[in-house]
PDB file of N, CA and C in Angstrom:
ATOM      1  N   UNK A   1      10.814   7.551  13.416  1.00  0.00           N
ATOM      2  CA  UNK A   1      11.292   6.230  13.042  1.00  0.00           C
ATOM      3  C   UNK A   1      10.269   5.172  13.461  1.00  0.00           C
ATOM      4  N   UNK A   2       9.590   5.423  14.344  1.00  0.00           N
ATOM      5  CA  UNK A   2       8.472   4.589  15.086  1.00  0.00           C
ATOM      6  C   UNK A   2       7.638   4.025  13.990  1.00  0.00           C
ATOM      7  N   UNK A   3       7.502   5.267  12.759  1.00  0.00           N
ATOM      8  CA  UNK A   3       6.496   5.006  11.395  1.00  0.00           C
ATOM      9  C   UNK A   3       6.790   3.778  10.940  1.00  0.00           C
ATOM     10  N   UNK A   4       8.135   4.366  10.449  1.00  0.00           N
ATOM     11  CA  UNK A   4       8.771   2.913   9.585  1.00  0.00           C
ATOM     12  C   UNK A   4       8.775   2.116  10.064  1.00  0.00           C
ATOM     13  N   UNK A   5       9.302   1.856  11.753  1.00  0.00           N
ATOM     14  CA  UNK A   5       8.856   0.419  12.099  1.00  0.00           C
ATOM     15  C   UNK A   5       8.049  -0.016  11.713  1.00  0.00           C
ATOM     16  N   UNK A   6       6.962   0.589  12.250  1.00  0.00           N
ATOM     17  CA  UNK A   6       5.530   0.026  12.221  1.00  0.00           C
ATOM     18  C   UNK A   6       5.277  -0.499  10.494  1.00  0.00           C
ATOM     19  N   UNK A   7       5.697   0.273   9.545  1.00  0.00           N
ATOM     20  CA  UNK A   7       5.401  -0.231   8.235  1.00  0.00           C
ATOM     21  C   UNK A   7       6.346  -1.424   7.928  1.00  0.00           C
ATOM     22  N   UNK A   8       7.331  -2.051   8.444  1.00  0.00           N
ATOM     23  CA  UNK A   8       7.933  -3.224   8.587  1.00  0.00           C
ATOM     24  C   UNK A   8       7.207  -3.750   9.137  1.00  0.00           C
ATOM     25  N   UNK A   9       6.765  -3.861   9.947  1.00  0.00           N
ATOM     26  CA  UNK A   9       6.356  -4.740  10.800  1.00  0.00           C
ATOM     27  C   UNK A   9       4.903  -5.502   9.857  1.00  0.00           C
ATOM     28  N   UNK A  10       4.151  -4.359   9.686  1.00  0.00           N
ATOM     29  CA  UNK A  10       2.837  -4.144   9.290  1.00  0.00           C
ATOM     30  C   UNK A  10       2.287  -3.603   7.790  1.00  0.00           C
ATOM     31  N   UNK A  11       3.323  -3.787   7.162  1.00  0.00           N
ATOM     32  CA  UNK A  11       3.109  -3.185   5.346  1.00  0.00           C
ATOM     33  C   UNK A  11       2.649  -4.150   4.736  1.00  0.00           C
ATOM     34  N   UNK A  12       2.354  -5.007   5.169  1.00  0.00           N
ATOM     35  CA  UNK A  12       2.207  -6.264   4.212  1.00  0.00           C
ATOM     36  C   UNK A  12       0.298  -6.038   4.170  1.00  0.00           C
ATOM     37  N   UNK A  13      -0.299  -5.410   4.913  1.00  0.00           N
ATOM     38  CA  UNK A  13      -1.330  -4.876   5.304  1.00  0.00           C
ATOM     39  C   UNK A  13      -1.818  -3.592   4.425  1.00  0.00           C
ATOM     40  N   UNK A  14      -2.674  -3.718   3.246  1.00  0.00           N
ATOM     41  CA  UNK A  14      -3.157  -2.522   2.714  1.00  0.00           C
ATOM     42  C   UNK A  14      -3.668  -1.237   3.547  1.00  0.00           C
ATOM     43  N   UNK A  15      -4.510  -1.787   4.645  1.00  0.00           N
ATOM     44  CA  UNK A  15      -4.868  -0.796   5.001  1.00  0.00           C
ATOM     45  C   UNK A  15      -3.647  -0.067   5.639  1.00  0.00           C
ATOM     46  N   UNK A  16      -2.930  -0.489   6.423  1.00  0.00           N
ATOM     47  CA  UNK A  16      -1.915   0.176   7.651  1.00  0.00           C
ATOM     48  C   UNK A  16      -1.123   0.689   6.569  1.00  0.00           C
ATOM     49  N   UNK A  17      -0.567   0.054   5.432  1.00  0.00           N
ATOM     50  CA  UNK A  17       0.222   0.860   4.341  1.00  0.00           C
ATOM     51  C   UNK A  17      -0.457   2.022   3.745  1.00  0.00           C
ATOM     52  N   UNK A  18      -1.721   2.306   3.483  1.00  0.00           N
ATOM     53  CA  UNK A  18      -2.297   3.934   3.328  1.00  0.00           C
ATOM     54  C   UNK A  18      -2.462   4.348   4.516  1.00  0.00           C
ATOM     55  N   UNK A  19      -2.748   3.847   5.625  1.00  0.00           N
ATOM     56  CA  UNK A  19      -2.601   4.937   6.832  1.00  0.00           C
ATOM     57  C   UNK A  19      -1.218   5.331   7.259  1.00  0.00           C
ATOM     58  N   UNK A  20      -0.190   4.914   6.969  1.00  0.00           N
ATOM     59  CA  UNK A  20       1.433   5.266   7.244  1.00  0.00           C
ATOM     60  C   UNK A  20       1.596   6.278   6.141  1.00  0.00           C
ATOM     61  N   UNK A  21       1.380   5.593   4.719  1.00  0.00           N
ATOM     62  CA  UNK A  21       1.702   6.891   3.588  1.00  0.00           C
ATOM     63  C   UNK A  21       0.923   7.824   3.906  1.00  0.00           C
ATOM     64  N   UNK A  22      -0.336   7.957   4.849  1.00  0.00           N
ATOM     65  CA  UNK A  22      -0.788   9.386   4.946  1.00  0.00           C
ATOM     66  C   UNK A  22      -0.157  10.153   5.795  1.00  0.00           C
ATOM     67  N   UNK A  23       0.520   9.443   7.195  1.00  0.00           N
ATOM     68  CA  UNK A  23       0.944   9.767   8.237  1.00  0.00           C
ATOM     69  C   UNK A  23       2.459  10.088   7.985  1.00  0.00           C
ATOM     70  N   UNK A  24       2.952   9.862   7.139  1.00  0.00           N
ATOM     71  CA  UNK A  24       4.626  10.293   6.437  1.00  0.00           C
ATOM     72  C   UNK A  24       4.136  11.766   5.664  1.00  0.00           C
ATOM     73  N   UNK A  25       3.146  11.975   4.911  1.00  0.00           N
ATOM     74  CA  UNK A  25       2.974  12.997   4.589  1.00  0.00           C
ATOM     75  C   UNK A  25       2.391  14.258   5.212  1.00  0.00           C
ATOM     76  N   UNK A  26       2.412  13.834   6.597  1.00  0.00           N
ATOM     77  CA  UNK A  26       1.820  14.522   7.421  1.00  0.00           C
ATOM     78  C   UNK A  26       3.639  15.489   8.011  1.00  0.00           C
ATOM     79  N   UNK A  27       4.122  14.769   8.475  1.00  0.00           N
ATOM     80  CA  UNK A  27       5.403  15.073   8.911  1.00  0.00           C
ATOM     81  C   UNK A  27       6.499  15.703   7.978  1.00  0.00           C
ATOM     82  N   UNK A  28       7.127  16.988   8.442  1.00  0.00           N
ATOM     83  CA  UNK A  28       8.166  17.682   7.898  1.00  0.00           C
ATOM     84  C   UNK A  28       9.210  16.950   6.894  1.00  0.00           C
ATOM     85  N   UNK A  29       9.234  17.428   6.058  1.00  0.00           N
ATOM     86  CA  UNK A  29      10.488  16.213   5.292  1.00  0.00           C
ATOM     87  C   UNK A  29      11.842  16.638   5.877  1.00  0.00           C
ATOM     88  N   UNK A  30      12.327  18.210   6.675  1.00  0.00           N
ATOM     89  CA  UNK A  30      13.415  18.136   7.482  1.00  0.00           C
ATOM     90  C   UNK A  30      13.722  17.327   8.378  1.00  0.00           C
ATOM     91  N   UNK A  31      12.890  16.712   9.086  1.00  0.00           N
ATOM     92  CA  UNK A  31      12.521  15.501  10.524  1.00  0.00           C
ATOM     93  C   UNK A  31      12.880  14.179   9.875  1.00  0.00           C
ATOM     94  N   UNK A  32      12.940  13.649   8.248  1.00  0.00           N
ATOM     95  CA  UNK A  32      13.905  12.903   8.176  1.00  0.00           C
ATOM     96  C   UNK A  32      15.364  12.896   7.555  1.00  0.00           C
ATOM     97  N   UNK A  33      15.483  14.042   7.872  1.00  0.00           N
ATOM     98  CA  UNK A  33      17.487  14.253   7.585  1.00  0.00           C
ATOM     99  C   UNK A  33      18.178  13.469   8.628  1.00  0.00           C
ATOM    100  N   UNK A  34      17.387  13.607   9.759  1.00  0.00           N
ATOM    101  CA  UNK A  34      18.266  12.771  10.617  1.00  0.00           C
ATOM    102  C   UNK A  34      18.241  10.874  10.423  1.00  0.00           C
ATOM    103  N   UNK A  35      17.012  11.182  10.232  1.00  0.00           N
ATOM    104  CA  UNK A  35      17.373   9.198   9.893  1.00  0.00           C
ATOM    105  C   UNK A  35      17.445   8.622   8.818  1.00  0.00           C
ATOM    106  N   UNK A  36      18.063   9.543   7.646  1.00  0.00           N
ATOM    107  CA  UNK A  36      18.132   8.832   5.766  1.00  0.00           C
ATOM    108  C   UNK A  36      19.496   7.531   6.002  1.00  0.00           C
ATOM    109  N   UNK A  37      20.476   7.422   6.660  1.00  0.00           N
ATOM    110  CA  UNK A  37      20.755   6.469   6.203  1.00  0.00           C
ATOM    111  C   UNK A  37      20.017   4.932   7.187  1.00  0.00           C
ATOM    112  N   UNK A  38      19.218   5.511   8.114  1.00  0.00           N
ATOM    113  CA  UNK A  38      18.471   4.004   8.196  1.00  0.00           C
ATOM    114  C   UNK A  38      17.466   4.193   7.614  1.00  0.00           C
ATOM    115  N   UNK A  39      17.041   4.914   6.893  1.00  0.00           N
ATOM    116  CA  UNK A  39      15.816   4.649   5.769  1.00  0.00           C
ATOM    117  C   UNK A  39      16.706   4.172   4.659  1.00  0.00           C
ATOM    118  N   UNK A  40      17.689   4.472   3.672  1.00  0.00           N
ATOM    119  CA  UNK A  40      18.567   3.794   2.791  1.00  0.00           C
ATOM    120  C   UNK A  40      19.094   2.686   3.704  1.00  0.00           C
ATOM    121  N   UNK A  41      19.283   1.929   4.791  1.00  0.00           N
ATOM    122  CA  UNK A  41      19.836   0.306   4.970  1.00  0.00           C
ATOM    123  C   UNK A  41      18.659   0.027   4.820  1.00  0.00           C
ATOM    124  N   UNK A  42      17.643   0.296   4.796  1.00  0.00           N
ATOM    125  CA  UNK A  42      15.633  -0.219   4.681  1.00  0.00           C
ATOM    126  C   UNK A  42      15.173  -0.720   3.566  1.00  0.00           C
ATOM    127  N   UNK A  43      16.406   0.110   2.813  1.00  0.00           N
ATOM    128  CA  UNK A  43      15.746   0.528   0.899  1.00  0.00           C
ATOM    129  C   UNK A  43      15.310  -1.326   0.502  1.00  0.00           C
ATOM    130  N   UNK A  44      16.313  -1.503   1.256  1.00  0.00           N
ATOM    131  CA  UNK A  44      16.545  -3.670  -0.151  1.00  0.00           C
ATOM    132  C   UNK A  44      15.415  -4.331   0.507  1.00  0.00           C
ATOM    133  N   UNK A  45      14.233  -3.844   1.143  1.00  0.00           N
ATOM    134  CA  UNK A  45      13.552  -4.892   1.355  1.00  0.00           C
ATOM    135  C   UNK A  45      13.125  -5.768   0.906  1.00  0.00           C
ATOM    136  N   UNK A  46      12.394  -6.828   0.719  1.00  0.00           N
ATOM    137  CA  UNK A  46      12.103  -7.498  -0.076  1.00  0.00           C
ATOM    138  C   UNK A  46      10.591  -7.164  -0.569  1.00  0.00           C
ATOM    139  N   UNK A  47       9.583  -6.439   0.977  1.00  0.00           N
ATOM    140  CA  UNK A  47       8.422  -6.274   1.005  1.00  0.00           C
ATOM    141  C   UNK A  47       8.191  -4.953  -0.305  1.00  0.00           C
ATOM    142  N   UNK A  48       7.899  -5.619  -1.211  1.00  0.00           N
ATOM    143  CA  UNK A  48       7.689  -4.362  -2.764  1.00  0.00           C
ATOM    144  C   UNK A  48       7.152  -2.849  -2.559  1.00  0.00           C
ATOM    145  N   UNK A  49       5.672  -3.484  -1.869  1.00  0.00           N
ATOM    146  CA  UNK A  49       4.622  -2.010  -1.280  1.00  0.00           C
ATOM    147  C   UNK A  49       5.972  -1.280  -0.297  1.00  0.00           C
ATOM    148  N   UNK A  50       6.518  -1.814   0.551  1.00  0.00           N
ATOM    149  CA  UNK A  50       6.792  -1.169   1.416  1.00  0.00           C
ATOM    150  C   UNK A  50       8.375  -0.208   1.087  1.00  0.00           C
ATOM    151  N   UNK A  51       8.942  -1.459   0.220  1.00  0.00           N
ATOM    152  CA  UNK A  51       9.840  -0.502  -0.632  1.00  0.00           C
ATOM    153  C   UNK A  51       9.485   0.929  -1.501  1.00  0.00           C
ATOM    154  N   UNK A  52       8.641   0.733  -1.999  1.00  0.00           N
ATOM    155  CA  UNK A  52       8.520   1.804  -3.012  1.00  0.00           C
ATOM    156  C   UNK A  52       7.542   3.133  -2.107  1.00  0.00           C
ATOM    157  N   UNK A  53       7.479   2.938  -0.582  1.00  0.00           N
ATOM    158  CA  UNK A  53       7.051   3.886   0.198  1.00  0.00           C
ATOM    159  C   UNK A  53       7.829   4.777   0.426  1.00  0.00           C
ATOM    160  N   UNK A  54       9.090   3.815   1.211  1.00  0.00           N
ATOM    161  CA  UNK A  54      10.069   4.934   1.086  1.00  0.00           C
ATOM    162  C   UNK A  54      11.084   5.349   0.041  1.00  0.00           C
ATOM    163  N   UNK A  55      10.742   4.332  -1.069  1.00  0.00           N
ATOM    164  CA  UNK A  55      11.388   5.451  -2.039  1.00  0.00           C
ATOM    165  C   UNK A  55      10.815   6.534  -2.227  1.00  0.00           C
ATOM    166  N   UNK A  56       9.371   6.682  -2.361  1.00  0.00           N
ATOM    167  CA  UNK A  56       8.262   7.689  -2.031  1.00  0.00           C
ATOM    168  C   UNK A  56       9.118   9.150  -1.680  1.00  0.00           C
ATOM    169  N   UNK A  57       9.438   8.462  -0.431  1.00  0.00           N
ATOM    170  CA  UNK A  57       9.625   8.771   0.993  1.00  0.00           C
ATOM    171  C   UNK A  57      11.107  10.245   0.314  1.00  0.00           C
ATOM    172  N   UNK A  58      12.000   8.956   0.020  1.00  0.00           N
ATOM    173  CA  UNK A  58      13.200   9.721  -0.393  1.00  0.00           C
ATOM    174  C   UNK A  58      12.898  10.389  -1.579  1.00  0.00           C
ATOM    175  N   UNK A  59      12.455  10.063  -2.280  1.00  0.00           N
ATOM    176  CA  UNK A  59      11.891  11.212  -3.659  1.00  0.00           C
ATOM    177  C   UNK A  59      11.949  12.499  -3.330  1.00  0.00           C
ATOM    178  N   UNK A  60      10.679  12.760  -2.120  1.00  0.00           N
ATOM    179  CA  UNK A  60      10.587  13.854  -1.284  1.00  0.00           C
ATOM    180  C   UNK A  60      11.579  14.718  -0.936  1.00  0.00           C
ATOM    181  N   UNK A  61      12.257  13.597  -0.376  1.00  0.00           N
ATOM    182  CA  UNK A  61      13.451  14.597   0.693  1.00  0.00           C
ATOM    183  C   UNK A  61      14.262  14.958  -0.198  1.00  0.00           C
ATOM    184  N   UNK A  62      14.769  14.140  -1.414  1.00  0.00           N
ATOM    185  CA  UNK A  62      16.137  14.562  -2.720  1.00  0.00           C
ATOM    186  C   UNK A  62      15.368  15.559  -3.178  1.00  0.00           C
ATOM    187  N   UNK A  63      13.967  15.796  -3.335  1.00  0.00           N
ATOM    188  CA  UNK A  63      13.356  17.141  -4.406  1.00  0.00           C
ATOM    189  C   UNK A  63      13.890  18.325  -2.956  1.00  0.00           C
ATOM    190  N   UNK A  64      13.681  18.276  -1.449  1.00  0.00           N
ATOM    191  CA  UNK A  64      14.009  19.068  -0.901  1.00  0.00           C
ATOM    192  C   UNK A  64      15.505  19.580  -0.414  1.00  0.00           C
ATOM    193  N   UNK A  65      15.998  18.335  -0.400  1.00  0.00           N
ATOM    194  CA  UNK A  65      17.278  18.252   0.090  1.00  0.00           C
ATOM    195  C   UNK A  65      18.237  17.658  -0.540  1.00  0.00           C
ATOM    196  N   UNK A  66      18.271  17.659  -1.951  1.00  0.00           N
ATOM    197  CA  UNK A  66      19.150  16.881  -2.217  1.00  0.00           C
ATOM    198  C   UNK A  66      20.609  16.735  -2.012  1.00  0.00           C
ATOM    199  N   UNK A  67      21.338  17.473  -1.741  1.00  0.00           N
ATOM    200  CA  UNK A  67      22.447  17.531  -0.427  1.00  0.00           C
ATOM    201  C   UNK A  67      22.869  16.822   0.216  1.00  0.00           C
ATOM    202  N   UNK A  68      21.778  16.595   1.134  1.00  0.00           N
ATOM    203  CA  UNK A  68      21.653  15.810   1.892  1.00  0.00           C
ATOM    204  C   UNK A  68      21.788  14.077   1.640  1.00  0.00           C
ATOM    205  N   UNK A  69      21.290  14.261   0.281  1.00  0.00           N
ATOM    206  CA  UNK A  69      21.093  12.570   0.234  1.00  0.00           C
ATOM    207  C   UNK A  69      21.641  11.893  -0.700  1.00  0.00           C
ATOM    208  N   UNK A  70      22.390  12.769  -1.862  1.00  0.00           N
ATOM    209  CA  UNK A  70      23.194  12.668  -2.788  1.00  0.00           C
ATOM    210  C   UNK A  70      24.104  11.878  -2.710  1.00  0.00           C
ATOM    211  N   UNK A  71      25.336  12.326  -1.693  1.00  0.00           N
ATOM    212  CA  UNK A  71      26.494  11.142  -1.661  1.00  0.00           C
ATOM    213  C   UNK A  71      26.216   9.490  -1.123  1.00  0.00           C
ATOM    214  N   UNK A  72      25.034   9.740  -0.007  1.00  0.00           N
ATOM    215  CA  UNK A  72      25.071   8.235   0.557  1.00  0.00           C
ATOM    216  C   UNK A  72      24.073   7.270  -0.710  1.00  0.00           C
ATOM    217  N   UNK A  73      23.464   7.934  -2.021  1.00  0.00           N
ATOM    218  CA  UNK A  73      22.667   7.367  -2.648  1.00  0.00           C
ATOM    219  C   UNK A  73      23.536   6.425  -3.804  1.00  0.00           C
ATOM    220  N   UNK A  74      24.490   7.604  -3.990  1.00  0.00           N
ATOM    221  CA  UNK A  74      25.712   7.448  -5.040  1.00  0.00           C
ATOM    222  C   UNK A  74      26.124   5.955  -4.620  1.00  0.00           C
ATOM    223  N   UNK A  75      26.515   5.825  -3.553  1.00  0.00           N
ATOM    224  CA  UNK A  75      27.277   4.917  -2.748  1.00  0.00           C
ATOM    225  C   UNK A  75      26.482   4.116  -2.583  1.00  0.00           C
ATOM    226  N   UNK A  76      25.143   3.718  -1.954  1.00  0.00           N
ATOM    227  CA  UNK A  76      24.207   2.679  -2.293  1.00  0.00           C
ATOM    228  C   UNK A  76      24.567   2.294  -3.930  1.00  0.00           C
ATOM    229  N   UNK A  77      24.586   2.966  -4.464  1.00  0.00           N
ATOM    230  CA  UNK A  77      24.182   2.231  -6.013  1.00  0.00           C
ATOM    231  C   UNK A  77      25.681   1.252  -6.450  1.00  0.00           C
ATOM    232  N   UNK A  78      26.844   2.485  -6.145  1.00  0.00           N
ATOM    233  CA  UNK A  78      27.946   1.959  -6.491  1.00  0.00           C
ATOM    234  C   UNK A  78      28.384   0.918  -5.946  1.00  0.00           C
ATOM    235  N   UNK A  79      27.913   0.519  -4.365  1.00  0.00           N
ATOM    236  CA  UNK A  79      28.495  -0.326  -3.430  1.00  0.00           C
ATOM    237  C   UNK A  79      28.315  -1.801  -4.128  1.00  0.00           C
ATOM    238  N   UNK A  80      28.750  -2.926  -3.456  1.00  0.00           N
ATOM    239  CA  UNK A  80      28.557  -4.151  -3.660  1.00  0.00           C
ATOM    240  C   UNK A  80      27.088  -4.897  -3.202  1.00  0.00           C
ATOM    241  N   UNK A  81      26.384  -4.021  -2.908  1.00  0.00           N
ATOM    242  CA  UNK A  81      24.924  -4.142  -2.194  1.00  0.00           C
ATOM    243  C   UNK A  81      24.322  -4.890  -3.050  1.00  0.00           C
ATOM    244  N   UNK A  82      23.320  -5.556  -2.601  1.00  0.00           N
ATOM    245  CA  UNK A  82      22.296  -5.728  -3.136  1.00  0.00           C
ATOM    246  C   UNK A  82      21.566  -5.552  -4.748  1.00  0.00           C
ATOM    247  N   UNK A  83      21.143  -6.469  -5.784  1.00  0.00           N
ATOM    248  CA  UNK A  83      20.496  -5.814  -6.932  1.00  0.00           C
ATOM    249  C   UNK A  83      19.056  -4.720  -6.257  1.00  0.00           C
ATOM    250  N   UNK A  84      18.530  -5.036  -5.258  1.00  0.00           N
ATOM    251  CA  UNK A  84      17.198  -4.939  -5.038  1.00  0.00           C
ATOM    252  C   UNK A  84      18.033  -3.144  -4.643  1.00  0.00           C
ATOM    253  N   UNK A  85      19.004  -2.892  -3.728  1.00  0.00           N
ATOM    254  CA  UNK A  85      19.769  -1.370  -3.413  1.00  0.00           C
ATOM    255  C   UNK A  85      19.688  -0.606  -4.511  1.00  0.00           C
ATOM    256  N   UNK A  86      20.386  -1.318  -5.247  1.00  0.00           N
ATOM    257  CA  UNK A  86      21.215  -0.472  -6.224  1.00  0.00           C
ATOM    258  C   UNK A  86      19.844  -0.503  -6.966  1.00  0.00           C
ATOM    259  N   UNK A  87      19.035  -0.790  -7.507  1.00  0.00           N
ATOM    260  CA  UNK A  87      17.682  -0.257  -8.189  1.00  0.00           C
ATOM    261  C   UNK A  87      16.779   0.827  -8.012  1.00  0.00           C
ATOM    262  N   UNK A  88      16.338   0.354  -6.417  1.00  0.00           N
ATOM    263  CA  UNK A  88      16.238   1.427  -5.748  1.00  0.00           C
ATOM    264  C   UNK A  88      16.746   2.865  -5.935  1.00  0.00           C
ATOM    265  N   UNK A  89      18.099   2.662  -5.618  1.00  0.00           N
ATOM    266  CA  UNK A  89      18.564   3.934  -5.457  1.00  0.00           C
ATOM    267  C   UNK A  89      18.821   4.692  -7.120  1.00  0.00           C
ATOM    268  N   UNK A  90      19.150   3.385  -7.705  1.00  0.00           N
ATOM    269  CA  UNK A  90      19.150   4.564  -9.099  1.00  0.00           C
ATOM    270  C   UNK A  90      18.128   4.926  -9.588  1.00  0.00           C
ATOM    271  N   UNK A  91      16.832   4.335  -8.862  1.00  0.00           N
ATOM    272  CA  UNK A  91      15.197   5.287  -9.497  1.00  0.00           C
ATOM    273  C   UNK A  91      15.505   6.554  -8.661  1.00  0.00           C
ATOM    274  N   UNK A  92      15.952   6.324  -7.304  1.00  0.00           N
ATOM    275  CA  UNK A  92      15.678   8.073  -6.310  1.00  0.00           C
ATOM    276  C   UNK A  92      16.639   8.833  -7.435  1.00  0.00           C
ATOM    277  N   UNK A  93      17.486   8.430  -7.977  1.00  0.00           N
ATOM    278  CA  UNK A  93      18.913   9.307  -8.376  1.00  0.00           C
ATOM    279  C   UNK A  93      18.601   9.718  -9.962  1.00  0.00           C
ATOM    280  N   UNK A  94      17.597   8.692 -10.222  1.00  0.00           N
ATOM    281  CA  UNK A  94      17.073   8.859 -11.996  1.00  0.00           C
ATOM    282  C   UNK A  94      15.726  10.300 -11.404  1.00  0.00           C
ATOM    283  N   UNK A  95      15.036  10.250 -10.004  1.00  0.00           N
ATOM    284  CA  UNK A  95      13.970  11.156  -9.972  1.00  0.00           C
ATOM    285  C   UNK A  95      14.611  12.551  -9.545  1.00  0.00           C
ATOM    286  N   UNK A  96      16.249  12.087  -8.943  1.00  0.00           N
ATOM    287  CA  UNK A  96      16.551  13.966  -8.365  1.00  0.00           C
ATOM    288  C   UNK A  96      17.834  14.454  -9.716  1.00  0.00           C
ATOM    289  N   UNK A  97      17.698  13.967 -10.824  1.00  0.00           N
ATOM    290  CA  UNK A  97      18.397  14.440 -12.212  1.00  0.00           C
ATOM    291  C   UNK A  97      17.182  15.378 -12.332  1.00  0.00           C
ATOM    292  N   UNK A  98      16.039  14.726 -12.295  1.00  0.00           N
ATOM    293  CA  UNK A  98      14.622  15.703 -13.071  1.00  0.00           C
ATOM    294  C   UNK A  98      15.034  17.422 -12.235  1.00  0.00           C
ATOM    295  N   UNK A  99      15.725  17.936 -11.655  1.00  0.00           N
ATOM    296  CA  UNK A  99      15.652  18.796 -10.441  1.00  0.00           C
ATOM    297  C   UNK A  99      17.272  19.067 -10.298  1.00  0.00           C
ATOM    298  N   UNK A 100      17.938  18.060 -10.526  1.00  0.00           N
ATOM    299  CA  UNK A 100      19.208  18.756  -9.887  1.00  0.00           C
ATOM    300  C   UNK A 100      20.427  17.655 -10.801  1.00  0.00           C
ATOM    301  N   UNK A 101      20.023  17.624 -12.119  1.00  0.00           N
ATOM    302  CA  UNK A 101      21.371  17.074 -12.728  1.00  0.00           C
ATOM    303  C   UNK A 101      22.794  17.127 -12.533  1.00  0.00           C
ATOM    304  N   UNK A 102      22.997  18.251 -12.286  1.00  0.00           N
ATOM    305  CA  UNK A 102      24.053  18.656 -11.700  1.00  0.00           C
ATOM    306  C   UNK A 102      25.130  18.257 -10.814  1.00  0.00           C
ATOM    307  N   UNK A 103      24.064  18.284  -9.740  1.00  0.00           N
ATOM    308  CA  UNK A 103      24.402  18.002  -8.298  1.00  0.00           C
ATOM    309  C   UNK A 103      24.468  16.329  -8.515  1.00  0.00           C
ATOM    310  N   UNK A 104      23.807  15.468  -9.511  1.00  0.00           N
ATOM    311  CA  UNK A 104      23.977  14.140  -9.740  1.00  0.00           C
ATOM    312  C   UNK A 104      25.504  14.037 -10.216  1.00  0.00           C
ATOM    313  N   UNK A 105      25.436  14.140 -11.387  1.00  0.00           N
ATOM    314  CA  UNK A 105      26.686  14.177 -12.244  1.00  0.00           C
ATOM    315  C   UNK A 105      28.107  14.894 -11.433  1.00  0.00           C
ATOM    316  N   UNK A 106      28.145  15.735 -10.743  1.00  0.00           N
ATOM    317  CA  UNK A 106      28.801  15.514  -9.631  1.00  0.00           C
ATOM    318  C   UNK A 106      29.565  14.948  -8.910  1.00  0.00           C
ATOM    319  N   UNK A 107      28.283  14.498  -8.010  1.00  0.00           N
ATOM    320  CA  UNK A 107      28.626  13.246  -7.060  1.00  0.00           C
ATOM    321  C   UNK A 107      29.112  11.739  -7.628  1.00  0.00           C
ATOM    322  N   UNK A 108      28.659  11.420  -8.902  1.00  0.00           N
ATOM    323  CA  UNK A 108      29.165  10.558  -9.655  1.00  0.00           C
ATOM    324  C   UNK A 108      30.790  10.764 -10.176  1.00  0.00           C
ATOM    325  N   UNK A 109      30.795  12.124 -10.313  1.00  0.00           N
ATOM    326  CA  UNK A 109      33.039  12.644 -10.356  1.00  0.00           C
ATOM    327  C   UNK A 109      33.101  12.006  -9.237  1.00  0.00           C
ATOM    328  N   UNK A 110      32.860  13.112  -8.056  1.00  0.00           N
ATOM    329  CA  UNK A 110      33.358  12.759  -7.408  1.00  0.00           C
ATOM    330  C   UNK A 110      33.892  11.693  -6.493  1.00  0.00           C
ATOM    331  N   UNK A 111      32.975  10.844  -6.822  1.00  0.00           N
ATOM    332  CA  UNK A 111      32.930   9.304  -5.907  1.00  0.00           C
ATOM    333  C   UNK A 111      34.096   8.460  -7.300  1.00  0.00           C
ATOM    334  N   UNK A 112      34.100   8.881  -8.143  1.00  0.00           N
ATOM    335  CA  UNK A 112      35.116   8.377  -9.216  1.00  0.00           C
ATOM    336  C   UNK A 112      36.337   8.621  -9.214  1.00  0.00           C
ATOM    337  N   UNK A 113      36.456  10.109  -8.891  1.00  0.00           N
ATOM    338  CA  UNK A 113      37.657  10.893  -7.967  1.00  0.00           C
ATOM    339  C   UNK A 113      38.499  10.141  -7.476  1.00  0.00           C
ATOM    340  N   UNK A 114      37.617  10.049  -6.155  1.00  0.00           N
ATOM    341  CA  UNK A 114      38.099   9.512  -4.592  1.00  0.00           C
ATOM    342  C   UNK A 114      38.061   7.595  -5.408  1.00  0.00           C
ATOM    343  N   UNK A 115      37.710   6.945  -6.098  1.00  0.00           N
ATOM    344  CA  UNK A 115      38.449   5.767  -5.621  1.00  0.00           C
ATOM    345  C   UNK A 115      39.630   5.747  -6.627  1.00  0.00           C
ATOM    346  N   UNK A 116      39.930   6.943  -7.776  1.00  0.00           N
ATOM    347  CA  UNK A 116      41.068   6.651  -8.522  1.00  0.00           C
ATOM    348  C   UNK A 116      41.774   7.316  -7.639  1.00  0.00           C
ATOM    349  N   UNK A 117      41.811   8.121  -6.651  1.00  0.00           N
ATOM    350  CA  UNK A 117      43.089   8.139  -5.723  1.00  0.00           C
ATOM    351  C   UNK A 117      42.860   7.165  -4.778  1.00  0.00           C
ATOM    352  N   UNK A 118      41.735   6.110  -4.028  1.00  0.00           N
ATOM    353  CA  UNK A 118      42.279   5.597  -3.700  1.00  0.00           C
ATOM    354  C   UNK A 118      43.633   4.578  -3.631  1.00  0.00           C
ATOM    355  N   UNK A 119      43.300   4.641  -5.737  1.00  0.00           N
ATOM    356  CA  UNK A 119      44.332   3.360  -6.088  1.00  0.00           C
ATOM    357  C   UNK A 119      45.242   3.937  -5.992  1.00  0.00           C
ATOM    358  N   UNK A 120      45.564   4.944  -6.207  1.00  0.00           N
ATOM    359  CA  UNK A 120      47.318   5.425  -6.454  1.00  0.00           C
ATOM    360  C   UNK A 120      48.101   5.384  -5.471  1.00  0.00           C
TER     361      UNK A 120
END
């Protein structure tokens, strides 16, 4: 997580933004299962370069894991969030159809599911 700080802090910076995208590709894409939903509260930045790093970022992990990152992406998009979220997330969700349509279309029942029983 130290990365991403640092690319908040410091993305606005060409150089430090190719030395982080090299240094993210250096590291296991299992090592960020644990921190996807503070990389998705990250997604709405405003900083463009630094957004589309870790969408990068999550591309990765949905081609490995998509499992993993499926329902909280669904829910970014669907939520009341942000235009800058919900864009975001429907490019990661438009790049893990290429790979796992399925598992998209899915999670889209299912999150449709669960709020028509919420109403009832």
């Amino acid at each position: 997580m130290r990365l991403i700080n640092l690319l908040f802090q410091f993305g606005h910076l060409s150089e430090i933004r190719d030395l982080i995208r090299e240094g993210l590709g250096k590291i296991r894409l299992q090592n960020w299962l644990v921190v996807l939903q503070q990389l998705l509260a990250r997604i709405d930045t405003p900083l463009e370069h630094v957004a589309n790093i870790i969408v990068d970022l999550l591309v990765a992990v949905g081609r490995r894991y998509p499992q993993a990152l499926i329902f909280s992406l669904v829910l970014a998009f669907k939520s009341g969030g942000s235009d800058r979220r919900r864009y975001y997330a429907n490019k990661i969700l438009y790049s893990m159809e290429e790979h796992s349509q399925q598992l998209v279309s899915e999670a889209f029942l299912a999150s449709l599911i669960l709020v028509l029983l919420r109403n009832t």
